[in-house]
Protein backbone atom coordinates (compact mmCIF):
# COMPACT_ATOMS: atom_id res chain seq x y z
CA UNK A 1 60.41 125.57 101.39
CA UNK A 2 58.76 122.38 102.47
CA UNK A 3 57.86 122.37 106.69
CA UNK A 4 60.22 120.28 108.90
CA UNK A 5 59.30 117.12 109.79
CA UNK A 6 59.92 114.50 112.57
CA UNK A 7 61.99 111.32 110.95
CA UNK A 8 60.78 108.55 112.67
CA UNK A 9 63.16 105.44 112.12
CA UNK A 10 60.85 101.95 111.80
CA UNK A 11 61.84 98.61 112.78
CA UNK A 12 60.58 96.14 109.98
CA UNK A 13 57.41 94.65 111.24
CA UNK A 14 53.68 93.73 110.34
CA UNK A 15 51.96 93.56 113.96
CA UNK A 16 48.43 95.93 114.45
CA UNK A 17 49.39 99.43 115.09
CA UNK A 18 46.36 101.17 117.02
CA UNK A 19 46.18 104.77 117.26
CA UNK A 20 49.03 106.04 119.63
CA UNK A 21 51.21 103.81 118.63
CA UNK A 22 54.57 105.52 116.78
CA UNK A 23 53.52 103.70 113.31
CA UNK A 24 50.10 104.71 112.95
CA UNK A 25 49.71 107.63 110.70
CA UNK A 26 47.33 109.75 112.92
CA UNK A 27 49.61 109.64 116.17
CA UNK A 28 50.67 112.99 115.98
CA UNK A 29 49.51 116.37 115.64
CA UNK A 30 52.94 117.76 113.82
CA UNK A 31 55.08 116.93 110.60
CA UNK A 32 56.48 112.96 110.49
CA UNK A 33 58.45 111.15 107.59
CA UNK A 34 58.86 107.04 108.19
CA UNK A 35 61.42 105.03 107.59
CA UNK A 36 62.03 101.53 107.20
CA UNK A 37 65.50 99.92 108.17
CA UNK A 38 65.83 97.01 106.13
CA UNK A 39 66.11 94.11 108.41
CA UNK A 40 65.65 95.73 111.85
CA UNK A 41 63.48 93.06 113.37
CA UNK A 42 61.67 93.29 116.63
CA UNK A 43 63.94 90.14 117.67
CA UNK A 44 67.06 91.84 116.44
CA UNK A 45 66.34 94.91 118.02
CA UNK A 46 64.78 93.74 121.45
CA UNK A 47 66.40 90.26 122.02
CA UNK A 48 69.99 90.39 119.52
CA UNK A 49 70.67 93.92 120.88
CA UNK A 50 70.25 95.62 117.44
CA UNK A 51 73.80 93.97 116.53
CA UNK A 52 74.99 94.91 113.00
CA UNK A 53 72.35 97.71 112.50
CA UNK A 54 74.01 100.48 113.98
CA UNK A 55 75.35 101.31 110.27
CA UNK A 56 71.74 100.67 108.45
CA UNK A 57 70.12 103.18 111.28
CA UNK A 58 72.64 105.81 110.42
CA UNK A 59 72.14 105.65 106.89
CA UNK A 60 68.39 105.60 106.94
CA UNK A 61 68.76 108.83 109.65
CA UNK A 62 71.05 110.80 106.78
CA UNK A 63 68.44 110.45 104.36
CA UNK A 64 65.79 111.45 105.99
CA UNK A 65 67.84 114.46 107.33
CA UNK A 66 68.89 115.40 103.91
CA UNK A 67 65.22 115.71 102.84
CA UNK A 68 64.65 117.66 105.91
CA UNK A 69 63.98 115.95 108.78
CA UNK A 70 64.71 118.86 111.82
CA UNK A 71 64.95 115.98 114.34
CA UNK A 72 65.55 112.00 114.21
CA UNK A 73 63.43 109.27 116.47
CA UNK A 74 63.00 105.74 116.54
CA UNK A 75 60.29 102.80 116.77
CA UNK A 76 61.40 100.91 119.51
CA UNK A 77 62.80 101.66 122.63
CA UNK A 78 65.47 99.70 123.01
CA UNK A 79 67.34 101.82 120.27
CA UNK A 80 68.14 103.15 123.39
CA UNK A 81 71.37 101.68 123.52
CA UNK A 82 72.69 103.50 119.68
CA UNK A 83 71.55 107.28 121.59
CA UNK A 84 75.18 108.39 121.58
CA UNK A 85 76.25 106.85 118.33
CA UNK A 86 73.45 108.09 116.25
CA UNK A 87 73.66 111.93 117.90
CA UNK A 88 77.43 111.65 117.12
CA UNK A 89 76.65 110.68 113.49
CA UNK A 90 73.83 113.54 112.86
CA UNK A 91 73.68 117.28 112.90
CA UNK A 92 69.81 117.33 114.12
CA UNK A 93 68.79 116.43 118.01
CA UNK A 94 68.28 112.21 118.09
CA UNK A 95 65.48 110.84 120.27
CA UNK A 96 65.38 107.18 120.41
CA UNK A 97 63.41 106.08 122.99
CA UNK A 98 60.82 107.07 125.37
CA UNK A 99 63.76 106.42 128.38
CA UNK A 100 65.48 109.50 127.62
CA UNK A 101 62.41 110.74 130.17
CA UNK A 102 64.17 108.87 133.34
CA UNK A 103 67.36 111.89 133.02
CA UNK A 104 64.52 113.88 133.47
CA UNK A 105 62.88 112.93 136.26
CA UNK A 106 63.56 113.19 140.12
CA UNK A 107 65.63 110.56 141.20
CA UNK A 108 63.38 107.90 142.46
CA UNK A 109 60.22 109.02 140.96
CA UNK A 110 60.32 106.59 138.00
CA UNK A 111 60.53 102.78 136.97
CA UNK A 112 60.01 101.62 133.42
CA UNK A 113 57.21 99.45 132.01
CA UNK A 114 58.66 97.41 129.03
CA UNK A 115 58.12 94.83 126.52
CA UNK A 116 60.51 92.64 127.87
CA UNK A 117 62.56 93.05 131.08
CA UNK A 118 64.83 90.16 130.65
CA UNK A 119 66.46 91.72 127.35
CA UNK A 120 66.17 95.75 128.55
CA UNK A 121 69.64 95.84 130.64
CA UNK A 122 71.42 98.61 132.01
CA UNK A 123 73.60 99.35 128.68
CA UNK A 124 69.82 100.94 127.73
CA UNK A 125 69.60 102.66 130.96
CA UNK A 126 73.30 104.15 130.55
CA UNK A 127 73.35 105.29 127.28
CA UNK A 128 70.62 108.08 127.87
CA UNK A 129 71.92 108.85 131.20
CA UNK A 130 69.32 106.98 133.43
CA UNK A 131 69.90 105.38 136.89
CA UNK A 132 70.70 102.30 136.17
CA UNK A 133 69.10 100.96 139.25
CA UNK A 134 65.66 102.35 137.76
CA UNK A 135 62.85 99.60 138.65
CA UNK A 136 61.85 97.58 135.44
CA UNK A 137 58.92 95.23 135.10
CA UNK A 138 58.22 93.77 131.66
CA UNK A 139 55.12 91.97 130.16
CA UNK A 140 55.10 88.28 131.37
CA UNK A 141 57.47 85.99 129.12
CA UNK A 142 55.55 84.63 126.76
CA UNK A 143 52.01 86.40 127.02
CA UNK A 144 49.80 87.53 124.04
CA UNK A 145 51.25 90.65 123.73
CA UNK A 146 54.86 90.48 123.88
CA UNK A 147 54.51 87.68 121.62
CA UNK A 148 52.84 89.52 118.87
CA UNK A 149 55.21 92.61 119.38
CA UNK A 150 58.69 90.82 119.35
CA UNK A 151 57.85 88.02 117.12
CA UNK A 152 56.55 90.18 115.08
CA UNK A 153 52.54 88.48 114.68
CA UNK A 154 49.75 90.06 112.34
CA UNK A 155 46.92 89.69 115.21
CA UNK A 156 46.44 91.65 118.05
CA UNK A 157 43.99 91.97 121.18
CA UNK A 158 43.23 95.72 122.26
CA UNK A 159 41.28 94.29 125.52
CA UNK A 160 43.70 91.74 126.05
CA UNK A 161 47.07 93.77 125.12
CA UNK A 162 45.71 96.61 127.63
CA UNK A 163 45.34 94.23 130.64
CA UNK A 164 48.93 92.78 129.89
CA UNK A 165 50.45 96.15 129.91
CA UNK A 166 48.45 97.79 133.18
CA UNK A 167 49.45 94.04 135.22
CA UNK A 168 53.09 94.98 133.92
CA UNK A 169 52.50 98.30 135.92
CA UNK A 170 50.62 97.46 138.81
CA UNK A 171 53.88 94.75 139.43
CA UNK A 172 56.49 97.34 139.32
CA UNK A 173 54.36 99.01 141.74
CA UNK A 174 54.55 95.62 143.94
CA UNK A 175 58.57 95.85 143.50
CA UNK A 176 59.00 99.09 143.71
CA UNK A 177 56.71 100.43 146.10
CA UNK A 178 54.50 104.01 145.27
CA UNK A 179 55.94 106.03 141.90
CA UNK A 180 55.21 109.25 140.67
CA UNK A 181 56.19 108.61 137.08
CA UNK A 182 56.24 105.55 135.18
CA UNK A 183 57.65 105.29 131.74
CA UNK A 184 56.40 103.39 129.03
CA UNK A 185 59.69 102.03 127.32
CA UNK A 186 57.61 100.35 124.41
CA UNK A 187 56.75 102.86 121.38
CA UNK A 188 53.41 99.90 121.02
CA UNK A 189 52.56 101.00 124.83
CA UNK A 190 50.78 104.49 124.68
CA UNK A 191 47.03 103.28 123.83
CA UNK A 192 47.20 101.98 126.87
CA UNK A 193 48.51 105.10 128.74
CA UNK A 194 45.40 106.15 129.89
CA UNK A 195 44.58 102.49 131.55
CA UNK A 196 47.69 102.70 133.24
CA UNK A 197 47.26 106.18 134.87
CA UNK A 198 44.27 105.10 136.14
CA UNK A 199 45.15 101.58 137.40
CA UNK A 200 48.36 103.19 139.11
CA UNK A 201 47.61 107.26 139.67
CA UNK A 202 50.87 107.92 138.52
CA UNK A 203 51.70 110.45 135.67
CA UNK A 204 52.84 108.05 132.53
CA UNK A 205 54.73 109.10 130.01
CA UNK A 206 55.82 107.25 126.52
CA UNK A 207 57.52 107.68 122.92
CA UNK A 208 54.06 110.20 121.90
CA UNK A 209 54.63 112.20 125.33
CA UNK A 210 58.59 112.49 125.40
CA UNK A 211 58.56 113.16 121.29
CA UNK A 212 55.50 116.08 121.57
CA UNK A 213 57.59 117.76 124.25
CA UNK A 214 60.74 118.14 122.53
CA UNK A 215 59.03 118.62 119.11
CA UNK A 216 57.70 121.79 120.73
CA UNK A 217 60.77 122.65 122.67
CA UNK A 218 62.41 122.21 119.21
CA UNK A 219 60.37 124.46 116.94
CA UNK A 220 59.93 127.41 119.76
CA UNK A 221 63.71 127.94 119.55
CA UNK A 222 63.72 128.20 115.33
């Protein structure tokens, strides 16, 4: 009998993916099948809230269950917003999105460090039981990164990317004022984990953190 595996549902996209990030195939240290949604572009997802491919996500999910999958996950965070749909649809636990980590945390601990704060609302926020007043800063509208990641570009700038993403979190620490936790909502944001722990001192978690802790919480309990 083949080993469970992680099903990791991918948006369709072509952009770099370092190691750390969710699509790279040395990111983690357990089982993971990937699979494409057909037509699940960053822009649908991020900026078209994912409209129409609640159905597509589903499907894709039952396959991979039926060929084992122990647990389902996604490739972008702002899947967020289909957490109680998809766990509804499937008989295995659903983790979309590195926000599920807010529930978790003390209440006022945390603020979120996304890809784009304009088009992460509080529908994201609600549907995996965060505070909807959580602080968000995003990358700046327009910059290197953000354009690569949600328009979906085939270059990418470690140095550059890295400096976009720790200015994202040294600004919600302007707005929000001193944070234990900060939460990477982008599933392209954890190579640059590191950089932000030590540009901020606060403990950062992302998609690699949240989905190793509940991978292991999983298989101690089978």
């Amino acid at each position: 009998m083949a080993a469970p595996f992680l099903g990791i549902l991918m948006l369709q996209t072509r952009f770099p993916r370092l190691p750390g990030d969710i699509g790279h195939p040395h990111t983690f240290a357990f089982p993971v099948r990937r699979r494409v949604v057909a037509g699940a572009s960053p822009q649908r997802v991020v900026r078209e809230q994912a409209a129409g491919l609640l159905q597509p996500f589903v499907d894709a999910a039952r396959q991979l269950v039926d060929e084992g999958a122990a647990a389902i996950a996604t490739s972008c965070g702002f899947l967020a917003m289909f957490q109680p749909q998809l766990q509804a649809a499937l008989p295995v636990p659903v983790w979309t999105s590195s926000l599920l980590k807010l529930a978790e945390l003390p209440p006022g601990s945390a603020g979120v460090v996304t890809v784009d704060a304009q088009a992460l609302g509080t529908a994201h926020l609600r549907a995996v039981g965060a505070d909807v007043a959580t602080p968000v800063a995003g990358l700046p509208p327009g910059c290197r990164l953000q354009r690569t990641l949600v328009d979906d570009l085939p270059m990418l700038d470690e140095a550059d990317a890295q400096a976009e993403v720790v200015q994202a979190a040294l600004r919600l620490l302007q707005q929000a004022g001193p944070l234990q936790h900060i939460v990477l909502e982008c599933t392209n944001m954890p190579p640059y984990a590191a950089a932000v722990h030590a540009a901020t001192g606060a403990t950062v978690h992302d998609i690699t953190t949240v989905l190793t802790e509940r991978w292991s919480a999983l298989s101690l309990t089978e």
